[in-house]
C-alpha atoms as a PDB file:
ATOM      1  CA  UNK A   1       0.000   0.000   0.000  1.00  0.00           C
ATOM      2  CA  UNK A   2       1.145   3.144  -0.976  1.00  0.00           C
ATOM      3  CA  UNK A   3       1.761   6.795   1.228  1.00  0.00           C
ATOM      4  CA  UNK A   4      -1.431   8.266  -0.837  1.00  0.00           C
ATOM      5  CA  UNK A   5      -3.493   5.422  -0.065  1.00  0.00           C
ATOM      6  CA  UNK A   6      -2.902   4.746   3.419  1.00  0.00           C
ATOM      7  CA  UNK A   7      -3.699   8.503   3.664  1.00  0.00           C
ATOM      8  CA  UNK A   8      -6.924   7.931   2.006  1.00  0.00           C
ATOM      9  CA  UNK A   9      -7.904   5.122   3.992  1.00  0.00           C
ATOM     10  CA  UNK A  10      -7.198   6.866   7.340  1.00  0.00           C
ATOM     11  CA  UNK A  11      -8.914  10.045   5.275  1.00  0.00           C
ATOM     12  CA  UNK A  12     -12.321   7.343   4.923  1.00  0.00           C
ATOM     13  CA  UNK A  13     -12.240   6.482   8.649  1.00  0.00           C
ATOM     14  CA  UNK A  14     -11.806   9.577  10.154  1.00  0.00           C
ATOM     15  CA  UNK A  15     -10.917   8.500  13.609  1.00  0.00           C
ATOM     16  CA  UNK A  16     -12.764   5.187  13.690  1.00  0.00           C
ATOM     17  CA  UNK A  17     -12.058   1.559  13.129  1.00  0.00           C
ATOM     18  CA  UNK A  18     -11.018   0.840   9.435  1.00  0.00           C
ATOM     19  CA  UNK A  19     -10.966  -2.988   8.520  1.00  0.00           C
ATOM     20  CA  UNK A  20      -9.566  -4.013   5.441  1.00  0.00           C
ATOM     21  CA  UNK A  21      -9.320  -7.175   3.488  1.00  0.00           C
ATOM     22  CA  UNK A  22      -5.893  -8.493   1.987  1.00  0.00           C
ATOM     23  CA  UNK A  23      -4.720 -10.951  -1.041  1.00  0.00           C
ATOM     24  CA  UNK A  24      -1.163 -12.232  -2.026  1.00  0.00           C
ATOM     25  CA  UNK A  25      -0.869 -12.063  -5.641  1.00  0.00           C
ATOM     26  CA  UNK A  26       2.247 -12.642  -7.529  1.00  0.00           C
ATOM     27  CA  UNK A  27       4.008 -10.137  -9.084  1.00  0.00           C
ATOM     28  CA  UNK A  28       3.877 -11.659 -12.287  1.00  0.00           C
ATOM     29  CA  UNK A  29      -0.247 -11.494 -12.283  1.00  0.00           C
ATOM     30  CA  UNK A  30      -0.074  -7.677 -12.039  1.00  0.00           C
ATOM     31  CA  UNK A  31      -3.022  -7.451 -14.875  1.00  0.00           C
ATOM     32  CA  UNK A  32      -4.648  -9.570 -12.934  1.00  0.00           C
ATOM     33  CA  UNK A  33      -4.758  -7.214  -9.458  1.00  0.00           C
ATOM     34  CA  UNK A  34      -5.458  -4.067 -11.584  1.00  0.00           C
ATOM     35  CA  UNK A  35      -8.657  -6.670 -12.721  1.00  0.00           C
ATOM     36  CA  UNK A  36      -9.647  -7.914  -9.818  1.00  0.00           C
ATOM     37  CA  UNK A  37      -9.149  -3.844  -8.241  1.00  0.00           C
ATOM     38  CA  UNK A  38     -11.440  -2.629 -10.733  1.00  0.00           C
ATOM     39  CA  UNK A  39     -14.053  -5.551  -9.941  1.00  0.00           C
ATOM     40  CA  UNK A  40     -14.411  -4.852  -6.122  1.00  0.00           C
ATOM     41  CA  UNK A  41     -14.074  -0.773  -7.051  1.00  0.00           C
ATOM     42  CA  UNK A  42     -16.963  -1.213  -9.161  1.00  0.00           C
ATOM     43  CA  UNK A  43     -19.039  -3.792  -6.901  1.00  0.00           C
ATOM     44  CA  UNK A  44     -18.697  -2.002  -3.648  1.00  0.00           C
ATOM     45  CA  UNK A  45     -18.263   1.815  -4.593  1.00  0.00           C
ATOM     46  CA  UNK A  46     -16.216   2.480  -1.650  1.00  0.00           C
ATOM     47  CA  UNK A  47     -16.070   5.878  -0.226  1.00  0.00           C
ATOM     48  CA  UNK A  48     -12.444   6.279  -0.601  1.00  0.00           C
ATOM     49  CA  UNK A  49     -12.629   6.051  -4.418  1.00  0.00           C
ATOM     50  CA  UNK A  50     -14.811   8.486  -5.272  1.00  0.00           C
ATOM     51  CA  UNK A  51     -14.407  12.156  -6.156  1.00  0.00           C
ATOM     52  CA  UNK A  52     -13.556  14.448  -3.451  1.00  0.00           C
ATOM     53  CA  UNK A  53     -15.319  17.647  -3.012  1.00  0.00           C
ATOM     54  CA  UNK A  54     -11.442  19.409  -2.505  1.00  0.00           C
ATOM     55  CA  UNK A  55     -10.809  17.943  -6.311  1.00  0.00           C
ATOM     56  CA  UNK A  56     -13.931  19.178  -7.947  1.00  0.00           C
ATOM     57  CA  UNK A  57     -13.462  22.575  -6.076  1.00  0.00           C
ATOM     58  CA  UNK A  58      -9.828  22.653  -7.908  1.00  0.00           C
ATOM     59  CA  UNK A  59     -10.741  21.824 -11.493  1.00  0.00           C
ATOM     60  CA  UNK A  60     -13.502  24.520 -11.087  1.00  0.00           C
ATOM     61  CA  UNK A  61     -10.800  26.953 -10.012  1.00  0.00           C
ATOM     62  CA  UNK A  62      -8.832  25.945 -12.787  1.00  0.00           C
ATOM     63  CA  UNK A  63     -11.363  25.789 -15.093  1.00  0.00           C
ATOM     64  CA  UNK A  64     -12.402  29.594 -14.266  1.00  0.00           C
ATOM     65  CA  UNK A  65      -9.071  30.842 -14.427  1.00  0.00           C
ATOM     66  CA  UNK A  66      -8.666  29.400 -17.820  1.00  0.00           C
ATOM     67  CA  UNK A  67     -11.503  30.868 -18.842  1.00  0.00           C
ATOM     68  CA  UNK A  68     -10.568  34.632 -17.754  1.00  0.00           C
ATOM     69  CA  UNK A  69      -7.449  34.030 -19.601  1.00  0.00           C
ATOM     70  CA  UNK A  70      -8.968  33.166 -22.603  1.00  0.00           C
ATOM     71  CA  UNK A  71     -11.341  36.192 -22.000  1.00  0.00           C
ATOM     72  CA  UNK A  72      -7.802  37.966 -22.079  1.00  0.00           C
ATOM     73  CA  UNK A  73      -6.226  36.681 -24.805  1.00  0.00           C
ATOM     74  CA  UNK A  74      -9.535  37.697 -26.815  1.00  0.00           C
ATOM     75  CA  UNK A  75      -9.203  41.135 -26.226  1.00  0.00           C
ATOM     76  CA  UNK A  76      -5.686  41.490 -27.076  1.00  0.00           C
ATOM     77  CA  UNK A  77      -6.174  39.744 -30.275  1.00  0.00           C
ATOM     78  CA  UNK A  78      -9.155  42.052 -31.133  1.00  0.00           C
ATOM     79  CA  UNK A  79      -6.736  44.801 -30.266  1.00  0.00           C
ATOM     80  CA  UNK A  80      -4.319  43.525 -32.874  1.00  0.00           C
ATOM     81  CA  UNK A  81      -6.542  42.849 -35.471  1.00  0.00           C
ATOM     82  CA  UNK A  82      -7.974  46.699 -35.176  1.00  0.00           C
ATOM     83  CA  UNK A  83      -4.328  47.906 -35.448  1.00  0.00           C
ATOM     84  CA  UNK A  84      -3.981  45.634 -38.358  1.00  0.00           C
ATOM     85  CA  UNK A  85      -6.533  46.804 -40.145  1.00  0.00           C
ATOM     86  CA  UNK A  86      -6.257  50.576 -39.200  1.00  0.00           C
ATOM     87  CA  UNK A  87      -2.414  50.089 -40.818  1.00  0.00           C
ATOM     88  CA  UNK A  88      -3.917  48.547 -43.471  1.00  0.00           C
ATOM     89  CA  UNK A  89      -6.321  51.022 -44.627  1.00  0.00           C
ATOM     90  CA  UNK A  90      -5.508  53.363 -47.452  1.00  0.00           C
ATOM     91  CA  UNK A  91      -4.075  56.674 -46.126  1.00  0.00           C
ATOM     92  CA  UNK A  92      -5.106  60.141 -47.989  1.00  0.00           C
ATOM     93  CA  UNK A  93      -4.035  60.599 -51.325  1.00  0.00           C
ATOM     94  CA  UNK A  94      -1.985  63.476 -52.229  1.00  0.00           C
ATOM     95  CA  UNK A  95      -3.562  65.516 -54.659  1.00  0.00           C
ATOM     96  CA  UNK A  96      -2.633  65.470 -58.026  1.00  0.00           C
ATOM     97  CA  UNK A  97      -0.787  68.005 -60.086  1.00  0.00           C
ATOM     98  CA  UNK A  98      -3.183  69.776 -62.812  1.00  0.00           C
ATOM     99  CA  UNK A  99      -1.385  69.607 -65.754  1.00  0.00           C
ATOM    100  CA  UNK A 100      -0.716  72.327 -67.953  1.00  0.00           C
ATOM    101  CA  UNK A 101      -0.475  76.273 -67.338  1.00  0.00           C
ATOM    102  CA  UNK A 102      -1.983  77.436 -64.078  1.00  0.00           C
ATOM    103  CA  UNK A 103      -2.250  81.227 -63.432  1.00  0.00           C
ATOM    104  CA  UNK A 104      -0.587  82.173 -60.258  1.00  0.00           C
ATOM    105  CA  UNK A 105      -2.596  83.469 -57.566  1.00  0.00           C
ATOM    106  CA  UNK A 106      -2.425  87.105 -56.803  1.00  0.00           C
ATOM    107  CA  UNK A 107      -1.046  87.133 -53.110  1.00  0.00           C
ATOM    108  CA  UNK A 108       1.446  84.974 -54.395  1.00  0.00           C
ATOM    109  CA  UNK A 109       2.053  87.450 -56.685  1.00  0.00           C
ATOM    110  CA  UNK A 110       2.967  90.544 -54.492  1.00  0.00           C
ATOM    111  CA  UNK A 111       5.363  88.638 -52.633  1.00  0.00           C
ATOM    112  CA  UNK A 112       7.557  87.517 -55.687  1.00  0.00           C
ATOM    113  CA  UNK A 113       7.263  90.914 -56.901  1.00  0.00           C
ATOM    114  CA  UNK A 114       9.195  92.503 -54.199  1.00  0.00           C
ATOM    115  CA  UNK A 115      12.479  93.324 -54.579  1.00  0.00           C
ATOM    116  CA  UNK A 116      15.092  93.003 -51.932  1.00  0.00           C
ATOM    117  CA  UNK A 117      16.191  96.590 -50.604  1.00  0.00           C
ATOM    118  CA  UNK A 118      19.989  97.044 -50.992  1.00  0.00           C
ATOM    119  CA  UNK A 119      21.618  99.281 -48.333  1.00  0.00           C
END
């Protein structure tokens, strides 16, 4: 008997008298004990085999705190993919050169017009 499950058992009789039944089996018959385990598991539904409340209280930790992380890792990937697409998006177009003769427009004009004074 293992450390775990002589815990367990004194787990199951919490304080009281715990009986127990033992069988020799050879060691080269180890198929068969995992057999004959599963048998008596199955026939008797002992108290010691079945799912502790601490265990299911675990996995639903677990479970939740999976979840919010994959709550977390959604919103960073929607962040991405609107930065992805925002870079993606066609900037404003310069606008295009008219071609052909343009007049100049008149306050443009007066400045080029001016001469520099000379001292």
């Amino acid at each position: 008997m293992t450390a775990a499950q002589q815990t367990s058992c004194l787990k199951v009789a919490a304080g009281r008298t715990l009986y127990f039944a033992a069988y020799a089996v050879p060691e080269q018959h180890v198929w068969a004990v995992s057999q004959i385990e599963k048998e008596l598991i199955k026939l008797y539904n002992p108290v010691s085999n079945l799912e502790s409340i601490d265990a299911v209280a675990e996995l639903a930790n677990r479970l939740y705190s999976i979840e919010k992380k994959i709550v977390e890792h959604d919103a960073a990937l929607v962040l991405a993919l609107a930065a992805i697409g925002q870079m993606v998006q066609p900037q404003n177009e310069p606008k295009k050169r008219i071609v052909g003769f343009q007049p100049v427009p008149a306050s443009s004009r007066s400045t080029s017009s001016e001469k520099p004074k000379s001292p």
